[in-house]
Protein backbone atom coordinates (compact mmCIF):
# COMPACT_ATOMS: atom_id res chain seq x y z
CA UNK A 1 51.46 110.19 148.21
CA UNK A 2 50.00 110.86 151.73
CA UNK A 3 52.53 112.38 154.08
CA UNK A 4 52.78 109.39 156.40
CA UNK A 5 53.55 106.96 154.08
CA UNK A 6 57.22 108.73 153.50
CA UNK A 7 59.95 106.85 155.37
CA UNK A 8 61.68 108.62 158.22
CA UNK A 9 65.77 108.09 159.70
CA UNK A 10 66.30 108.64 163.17
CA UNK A 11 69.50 110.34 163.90
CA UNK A 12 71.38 107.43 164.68
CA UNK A 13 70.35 105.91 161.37
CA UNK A 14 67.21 103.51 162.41
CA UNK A 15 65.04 103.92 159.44
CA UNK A 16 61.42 103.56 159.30
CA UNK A 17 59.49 103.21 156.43
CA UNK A 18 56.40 104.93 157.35
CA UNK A 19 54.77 107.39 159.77
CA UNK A 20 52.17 105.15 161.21
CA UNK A 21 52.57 103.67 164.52
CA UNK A 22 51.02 101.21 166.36
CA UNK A 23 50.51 102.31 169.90
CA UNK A 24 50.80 100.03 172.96
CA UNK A 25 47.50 98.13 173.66
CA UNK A 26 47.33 96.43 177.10
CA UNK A 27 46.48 92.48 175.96
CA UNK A 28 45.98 91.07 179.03
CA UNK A 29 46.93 87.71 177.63
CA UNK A 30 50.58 86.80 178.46
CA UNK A 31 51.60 83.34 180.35
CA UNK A 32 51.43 83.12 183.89
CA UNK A 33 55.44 84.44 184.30
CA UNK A 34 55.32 86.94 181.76
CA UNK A 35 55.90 84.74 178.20
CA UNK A 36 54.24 85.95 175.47
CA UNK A 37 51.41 83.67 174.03
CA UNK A 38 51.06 82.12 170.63
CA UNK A 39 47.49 84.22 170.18
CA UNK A 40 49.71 87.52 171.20
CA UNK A 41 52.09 86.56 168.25
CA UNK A 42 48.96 86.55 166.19
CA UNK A 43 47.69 89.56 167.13
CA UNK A 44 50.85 91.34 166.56
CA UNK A 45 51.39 89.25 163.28
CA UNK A 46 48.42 90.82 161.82
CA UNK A 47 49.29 94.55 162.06
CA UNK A 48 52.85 94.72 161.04
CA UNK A 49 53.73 96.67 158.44
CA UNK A 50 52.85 99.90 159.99
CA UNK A 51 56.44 101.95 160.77
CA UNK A 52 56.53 100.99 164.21
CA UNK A 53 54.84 98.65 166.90
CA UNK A 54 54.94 99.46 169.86
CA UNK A 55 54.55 96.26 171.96
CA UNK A 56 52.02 96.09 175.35
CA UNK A 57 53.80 97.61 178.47
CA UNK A 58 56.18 95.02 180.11
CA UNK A 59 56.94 94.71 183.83
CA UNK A 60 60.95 95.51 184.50
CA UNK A 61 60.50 93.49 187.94
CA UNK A 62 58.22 91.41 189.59
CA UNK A 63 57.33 94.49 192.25
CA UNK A 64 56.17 96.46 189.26
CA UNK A 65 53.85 93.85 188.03
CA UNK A 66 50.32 95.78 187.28
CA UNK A 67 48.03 92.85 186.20
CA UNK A 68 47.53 89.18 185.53
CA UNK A 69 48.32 88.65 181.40
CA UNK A 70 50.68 91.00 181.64
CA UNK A 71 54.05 90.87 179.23
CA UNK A 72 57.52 90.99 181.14
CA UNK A 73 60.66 91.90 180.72
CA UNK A 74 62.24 90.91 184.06
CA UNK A 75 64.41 87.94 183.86
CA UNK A 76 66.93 86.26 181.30
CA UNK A 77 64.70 83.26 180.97
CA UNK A 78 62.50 85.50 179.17
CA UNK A 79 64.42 85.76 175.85
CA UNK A 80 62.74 83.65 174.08
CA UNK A 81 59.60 85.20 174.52
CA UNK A 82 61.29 88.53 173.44
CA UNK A 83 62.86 87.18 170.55
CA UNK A 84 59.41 85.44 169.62
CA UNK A 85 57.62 88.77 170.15
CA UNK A 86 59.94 90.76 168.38
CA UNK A 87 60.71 88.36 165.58
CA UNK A 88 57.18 88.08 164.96
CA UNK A 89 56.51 92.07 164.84
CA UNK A 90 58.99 92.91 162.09
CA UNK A 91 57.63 90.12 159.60
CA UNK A 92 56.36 92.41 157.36
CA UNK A 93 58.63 95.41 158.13
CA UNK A 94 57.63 97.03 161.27
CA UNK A 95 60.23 98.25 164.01
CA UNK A 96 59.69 96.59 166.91
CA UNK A 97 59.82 98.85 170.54
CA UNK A 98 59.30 97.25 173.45
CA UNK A 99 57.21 99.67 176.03
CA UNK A 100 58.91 99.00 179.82
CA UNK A 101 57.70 99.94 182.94
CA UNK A 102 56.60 99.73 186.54
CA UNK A 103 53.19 99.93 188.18
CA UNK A 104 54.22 100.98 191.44
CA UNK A 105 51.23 101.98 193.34
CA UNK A 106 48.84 100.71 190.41
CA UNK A 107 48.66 97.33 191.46
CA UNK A 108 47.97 95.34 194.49
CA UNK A 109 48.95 92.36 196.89
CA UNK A 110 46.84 90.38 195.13
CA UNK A 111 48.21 90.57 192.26
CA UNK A 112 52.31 90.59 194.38
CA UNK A 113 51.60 87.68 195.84
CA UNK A 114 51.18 89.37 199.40
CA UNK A 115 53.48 92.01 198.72
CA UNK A 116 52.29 95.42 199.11
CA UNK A 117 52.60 97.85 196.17
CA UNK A 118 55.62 100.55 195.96
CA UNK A 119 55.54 104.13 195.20
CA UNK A 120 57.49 107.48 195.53
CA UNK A 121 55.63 107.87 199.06
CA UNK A 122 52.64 106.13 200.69
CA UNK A 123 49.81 107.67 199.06
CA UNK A 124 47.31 105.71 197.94
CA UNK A 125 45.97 106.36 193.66
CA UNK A 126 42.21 107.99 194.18
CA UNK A 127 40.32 105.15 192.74
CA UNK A 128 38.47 102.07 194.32
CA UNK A 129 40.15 99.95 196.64
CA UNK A 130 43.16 101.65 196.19
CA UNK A 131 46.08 100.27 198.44
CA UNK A 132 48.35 102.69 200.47
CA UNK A 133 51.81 101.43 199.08
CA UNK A 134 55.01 101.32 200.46
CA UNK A 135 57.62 104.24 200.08
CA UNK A 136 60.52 103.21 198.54
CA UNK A 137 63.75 103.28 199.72
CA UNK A 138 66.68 104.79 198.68
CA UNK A 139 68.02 101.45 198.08
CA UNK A 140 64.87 100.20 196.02
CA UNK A 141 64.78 103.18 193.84
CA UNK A 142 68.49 102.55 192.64
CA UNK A 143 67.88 99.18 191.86
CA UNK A 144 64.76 100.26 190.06
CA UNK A 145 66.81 102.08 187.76
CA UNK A 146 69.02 98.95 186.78
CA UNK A 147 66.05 97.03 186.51
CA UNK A 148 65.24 99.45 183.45
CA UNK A 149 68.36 98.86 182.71
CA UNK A 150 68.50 95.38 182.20
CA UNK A 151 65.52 95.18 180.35
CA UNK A 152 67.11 97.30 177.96
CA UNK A 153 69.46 94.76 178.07
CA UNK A 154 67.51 92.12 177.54
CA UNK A 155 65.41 93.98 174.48
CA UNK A 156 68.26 94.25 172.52
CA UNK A 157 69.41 90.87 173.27
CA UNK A 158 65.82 89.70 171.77
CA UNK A 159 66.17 91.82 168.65
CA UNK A 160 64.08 94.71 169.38
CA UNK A 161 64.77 97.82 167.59
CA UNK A 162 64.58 100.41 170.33
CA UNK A 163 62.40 100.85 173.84
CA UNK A 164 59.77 103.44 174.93
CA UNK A 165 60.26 104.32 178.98
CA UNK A 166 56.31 104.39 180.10
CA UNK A 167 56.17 107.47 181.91
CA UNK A 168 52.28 107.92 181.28
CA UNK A 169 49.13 106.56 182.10
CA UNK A 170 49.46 107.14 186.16
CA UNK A 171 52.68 104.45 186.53
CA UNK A 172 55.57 104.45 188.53
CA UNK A 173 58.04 106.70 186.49
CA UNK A 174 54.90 109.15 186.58
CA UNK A 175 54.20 108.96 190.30
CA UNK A 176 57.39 109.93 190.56
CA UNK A 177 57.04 113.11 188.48
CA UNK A 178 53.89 113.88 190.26
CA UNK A 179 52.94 116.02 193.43
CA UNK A 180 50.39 113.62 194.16
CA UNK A 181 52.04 110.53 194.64
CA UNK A 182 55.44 111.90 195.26
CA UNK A 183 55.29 113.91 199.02
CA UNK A 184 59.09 113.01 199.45
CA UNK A 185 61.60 115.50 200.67
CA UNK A 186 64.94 114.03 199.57
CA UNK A 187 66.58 113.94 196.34
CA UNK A 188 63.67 112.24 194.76
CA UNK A 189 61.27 114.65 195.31
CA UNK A 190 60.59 117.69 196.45
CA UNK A 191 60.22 120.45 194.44
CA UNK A 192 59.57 119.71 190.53
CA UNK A 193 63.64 119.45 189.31
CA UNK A 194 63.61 116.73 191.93
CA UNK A 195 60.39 114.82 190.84
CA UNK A 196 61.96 114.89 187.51
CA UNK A 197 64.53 113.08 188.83
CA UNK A 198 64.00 109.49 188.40
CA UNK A 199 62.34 109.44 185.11
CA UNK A 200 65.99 111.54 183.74
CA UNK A 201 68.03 108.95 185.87
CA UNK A 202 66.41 105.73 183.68
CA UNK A 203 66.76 108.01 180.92
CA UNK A 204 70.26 108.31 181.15
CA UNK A 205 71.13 104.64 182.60
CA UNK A 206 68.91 103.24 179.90
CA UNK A 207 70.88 105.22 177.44
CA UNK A 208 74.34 104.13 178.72
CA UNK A 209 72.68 100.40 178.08
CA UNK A 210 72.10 101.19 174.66
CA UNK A 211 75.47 101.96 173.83
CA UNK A 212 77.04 99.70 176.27
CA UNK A 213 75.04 96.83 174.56
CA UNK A 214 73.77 97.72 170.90
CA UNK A 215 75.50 96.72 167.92
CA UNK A 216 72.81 98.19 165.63
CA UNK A 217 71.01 100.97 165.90
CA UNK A 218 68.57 101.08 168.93
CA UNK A 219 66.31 104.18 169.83
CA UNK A 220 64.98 105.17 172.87
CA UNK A 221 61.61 106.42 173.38
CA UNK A 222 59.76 108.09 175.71
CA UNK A 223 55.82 108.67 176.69
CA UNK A 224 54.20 111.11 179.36
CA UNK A 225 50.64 112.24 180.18
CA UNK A 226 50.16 116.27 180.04
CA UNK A 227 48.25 116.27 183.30
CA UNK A 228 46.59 114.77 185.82
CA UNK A 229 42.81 115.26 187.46
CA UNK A 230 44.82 114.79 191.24
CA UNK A 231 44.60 118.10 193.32
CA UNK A 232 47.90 118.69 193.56
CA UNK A 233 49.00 116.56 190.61
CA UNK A 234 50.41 117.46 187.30
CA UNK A 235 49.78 120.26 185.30
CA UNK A 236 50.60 121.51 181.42
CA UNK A 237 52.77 123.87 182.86
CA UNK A 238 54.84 121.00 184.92
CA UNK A 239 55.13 118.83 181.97
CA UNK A 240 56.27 121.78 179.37
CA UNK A 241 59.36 121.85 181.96
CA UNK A 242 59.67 118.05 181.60
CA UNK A 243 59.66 119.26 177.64
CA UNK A 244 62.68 121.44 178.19
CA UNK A 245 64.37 118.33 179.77
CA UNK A 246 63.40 115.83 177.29
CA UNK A 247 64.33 117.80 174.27
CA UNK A 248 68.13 118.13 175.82
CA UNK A 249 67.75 114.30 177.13
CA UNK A 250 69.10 111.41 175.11
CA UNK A 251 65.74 110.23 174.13
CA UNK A 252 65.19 109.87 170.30
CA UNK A 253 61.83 110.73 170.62
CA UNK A 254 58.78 111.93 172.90
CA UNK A 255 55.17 110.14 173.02
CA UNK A 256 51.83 111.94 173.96
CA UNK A 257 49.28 110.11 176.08
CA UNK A 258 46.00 111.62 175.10
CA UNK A 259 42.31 110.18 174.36
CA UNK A 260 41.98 112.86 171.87
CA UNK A 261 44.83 113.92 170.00
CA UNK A 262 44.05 117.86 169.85
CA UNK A 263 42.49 118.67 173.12
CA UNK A 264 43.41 121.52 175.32
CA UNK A 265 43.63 121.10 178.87
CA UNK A 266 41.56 120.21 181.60
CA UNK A 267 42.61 122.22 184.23
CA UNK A 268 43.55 125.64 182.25
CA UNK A 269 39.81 126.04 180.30
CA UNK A 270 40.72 129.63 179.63
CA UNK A 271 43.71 128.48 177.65
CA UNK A 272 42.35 126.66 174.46
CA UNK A 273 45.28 125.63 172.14
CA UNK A 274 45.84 121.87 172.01
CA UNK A 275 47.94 120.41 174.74
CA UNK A 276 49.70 118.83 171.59
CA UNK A 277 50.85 122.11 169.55
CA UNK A 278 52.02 123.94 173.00
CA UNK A 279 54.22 120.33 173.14
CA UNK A 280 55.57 121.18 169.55
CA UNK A 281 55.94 124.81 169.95
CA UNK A 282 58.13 123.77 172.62
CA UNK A 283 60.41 121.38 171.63
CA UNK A 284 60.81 123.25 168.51
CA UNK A 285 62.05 120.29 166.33
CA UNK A 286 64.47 119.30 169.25
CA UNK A 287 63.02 116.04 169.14
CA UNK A 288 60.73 114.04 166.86
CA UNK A 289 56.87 113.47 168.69
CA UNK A 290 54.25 110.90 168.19
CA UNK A 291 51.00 111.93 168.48
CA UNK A 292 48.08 109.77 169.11
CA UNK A 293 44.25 110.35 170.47
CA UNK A 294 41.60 108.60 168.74
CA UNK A 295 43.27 109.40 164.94
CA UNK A 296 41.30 106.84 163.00
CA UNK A 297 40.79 107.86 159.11
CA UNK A 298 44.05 108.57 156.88
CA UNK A 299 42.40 112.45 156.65
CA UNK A 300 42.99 113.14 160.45
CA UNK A 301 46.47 110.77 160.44
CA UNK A 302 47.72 113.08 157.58
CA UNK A 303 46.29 116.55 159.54
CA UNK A 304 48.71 115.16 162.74
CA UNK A 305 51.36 115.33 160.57
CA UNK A 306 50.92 118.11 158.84
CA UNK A 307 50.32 120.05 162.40
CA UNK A 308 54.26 119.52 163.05
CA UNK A 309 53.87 115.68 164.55
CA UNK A 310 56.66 113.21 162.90
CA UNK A 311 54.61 110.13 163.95
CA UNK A 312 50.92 109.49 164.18
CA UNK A 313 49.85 106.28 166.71
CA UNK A 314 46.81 104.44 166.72
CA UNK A 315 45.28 102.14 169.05
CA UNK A 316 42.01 101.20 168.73
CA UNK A 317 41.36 101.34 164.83
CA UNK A 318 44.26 99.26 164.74
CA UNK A 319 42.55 96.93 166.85
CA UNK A 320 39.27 97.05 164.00
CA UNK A 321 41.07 97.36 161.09
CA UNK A 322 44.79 95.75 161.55
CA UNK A 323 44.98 96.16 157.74
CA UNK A 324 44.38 99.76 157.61
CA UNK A 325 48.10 100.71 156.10
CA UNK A 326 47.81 97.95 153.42
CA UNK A 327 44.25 99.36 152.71
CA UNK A 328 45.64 102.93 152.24
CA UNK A 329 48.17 101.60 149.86
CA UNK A 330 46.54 99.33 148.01
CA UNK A 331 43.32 103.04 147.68
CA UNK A 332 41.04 101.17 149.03
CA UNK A 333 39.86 103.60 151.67
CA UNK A 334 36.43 102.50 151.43
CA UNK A 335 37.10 99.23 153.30
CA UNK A 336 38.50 100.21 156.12
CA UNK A 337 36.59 99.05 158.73
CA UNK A 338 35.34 101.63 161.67
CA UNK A 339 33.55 99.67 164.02
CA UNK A 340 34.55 96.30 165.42
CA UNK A 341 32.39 93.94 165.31
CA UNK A 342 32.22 91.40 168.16
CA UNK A 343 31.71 88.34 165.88
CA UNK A 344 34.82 88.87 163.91
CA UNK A 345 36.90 89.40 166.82
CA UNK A 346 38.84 85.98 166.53
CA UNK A 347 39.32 87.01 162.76
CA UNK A 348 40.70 90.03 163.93
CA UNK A 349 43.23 88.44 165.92
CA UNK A 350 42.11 89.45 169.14
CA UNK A 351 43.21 87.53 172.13
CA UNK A 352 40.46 86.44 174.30
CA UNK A 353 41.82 88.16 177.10
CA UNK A 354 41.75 91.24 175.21
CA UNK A 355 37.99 90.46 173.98
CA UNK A 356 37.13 90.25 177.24
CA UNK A 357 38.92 93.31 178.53
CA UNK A 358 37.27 95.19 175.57
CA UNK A 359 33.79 94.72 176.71
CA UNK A 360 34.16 95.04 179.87
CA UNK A 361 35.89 97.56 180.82
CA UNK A 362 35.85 100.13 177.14
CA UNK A 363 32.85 98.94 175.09
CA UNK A 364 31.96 102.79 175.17
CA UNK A 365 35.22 103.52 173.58
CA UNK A 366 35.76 101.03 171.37
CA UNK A 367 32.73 101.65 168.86
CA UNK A 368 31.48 98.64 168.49
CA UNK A 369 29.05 97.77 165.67
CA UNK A 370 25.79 97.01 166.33
């Protein structure tokens, strides 16, 4: 039996009866205000059965919208679309985890309506076009924080089985963290216990949700990115502090943000180990971590598992072969598809917005077949 086909029991007795995640893949193909769509049902619909699903990041206000199509999670009239989403991602047995976040500075007015973007401070991200955002107030931060809150709320309400806090991928809970975007000298930044600051606050308020609200278990997740390119901006060393926090944090579990799963760094090249096993070696077991980067064949899924990772996530083969678990199961290996091709792409259940966002923006990453 391969390793990540054994069920695993969180702590507080959420049980999930495989290793395999699926990791959050931006859609781009949500209603206007946030609803999810019948053809995002169908893509989800299609891959579950794999331990978790982890749903497409959703905005926890309107400020932290960070593109048209995107999922939200920012008002009570959205229930329904949570219940639909969430409903629909545990038909064959999946756990369903809804991602939440802000985009603070990784946005723009456009996209606000003619509001300006918010961040820790007003620095604008180094990439094109790139708006100088507003520094948020004391005020604005705190309400921030309940805003996770109440899409906590609001997940449980729709039947979700846990949340991940998106503290990766350059967003708000990030440019927080991060000496780039965060030039603040109050208790929100600073030195690097106060940029830690607001991703432990929603950590804690979220967590005080969960019990406040849950009648079930309900885990709480959390992802990060190791480092960042930005001079200053986060380094391994920064983020194996963050560990140290995490592992003592109410979290249930820690995510990895990585293109490739056993990489070492980019800014220490005389330190080779794998930004991935310096994570494990530190939490020691403290916490369980899913590891994803570009894990694709049920060899190198296994190997992540057997390196000291509880979960492996995949994105993008999930997107070409969205029955890869039943495949494995069923030892028919040989089938699994490794290439998408863009003719089967509606059989595939992939949402047009999502086709489109494929090849245009990652048709060199998403090996497409010829």
């Amino acid at each position: 039996m391969n390793i990540f086909l054994q069920p695993y029991t969180f702590k507080n007795g959420l049980r999930i009866d495989n290793r395999l995640v699926m990791a959050p893949i931006t859609t781009k193909s949500s209603f206007f205000d946030g609803s999810v769509t019948q053809d995002e049902l169908e893509f989800y619909r299609q891959r579950s059965g794999v331990g978790m699903i982890i749903t497409e990041t959703a905005n926890v206000n309107e400020r932290g919208k960070g593109f048209e199509g995107g999922l939200s999670a920012a008002d009570d009239q959205l229930l329904p679309s949570l219940k639909k989403l969430a409903g629909t991602i545990k038909i064959n047995g999946s756990r369903a985890i809804l991602q939440l976040f802000s985009a603070g500075r990784m946005t723009n007015s456009w996209i606000l309506h003619g509001k300006k973007p918010q961040s820790a401070s007003a620095i604008p991200a180094l990439r094109p076009q790139a708006e100088v955002p507003e520094a948020m107030s004391e005020m604005e931060i705190i309400q921030t924080v309940d805003d996770f809150v109440q899409a906590t709320r609001r997940a449980i309400l729709g039947g979700f089985d846990g949340v991940e806090l998106q503290g990766a991928n350059t967003y708000l809970l990030q440019q927080f963290f991060s000496p780039h975007s965060n030039r603040r000298n109050d208790q929100w930044g600073g030195n690097l216990q106060k940029r830690m600051k607001l991703p432990l606050t929603v950590i804690n308020e979220v967590h005080q949700a969960i019990r406040r609200y849950a009648r079930r278990p309900f885990i709480l997740g959390y992802r990060f990115s190791p480092e960042e390119l930005e001079i200053p901006g986060i380094r391994l060393a920064d983020t194996l502090d963050l560990i140290d926090q995490l592992a003592n944090s109410p979290v249930d579990y820690l995510h990895t943000s990585l293109g490739k799963a056993w990489r070492p760094a980019v800014n220490q090249t005389a330190d080779q180990e794998p930004i991935n096993l310096q994570i494990l070696k530190r939490l020691q077991q403290k916490k369980p971590l899913i590891v994803t980067g570009g894990l694709c064949t049920p060899q190198e899924v296994a190997a992540a598992l057997e390196k000291g990772a509880t979960f492996a996530a995949m994105g993008r083969e999930l997107l070409r072969e969205p029955q890869w678990l039943k495949k494995v199961q069923a030892k028919a290996e040989n089938s699994i598809r490794y290439q998408l091709d863009p003719n089967e792409m509606d059989e595939l259940g992939l949402p047009h917005g999502l086709q489109v966002f494929l090849q245009n923006d990652f048709a060199d990453m998403i090996n497409f077949k010829k």
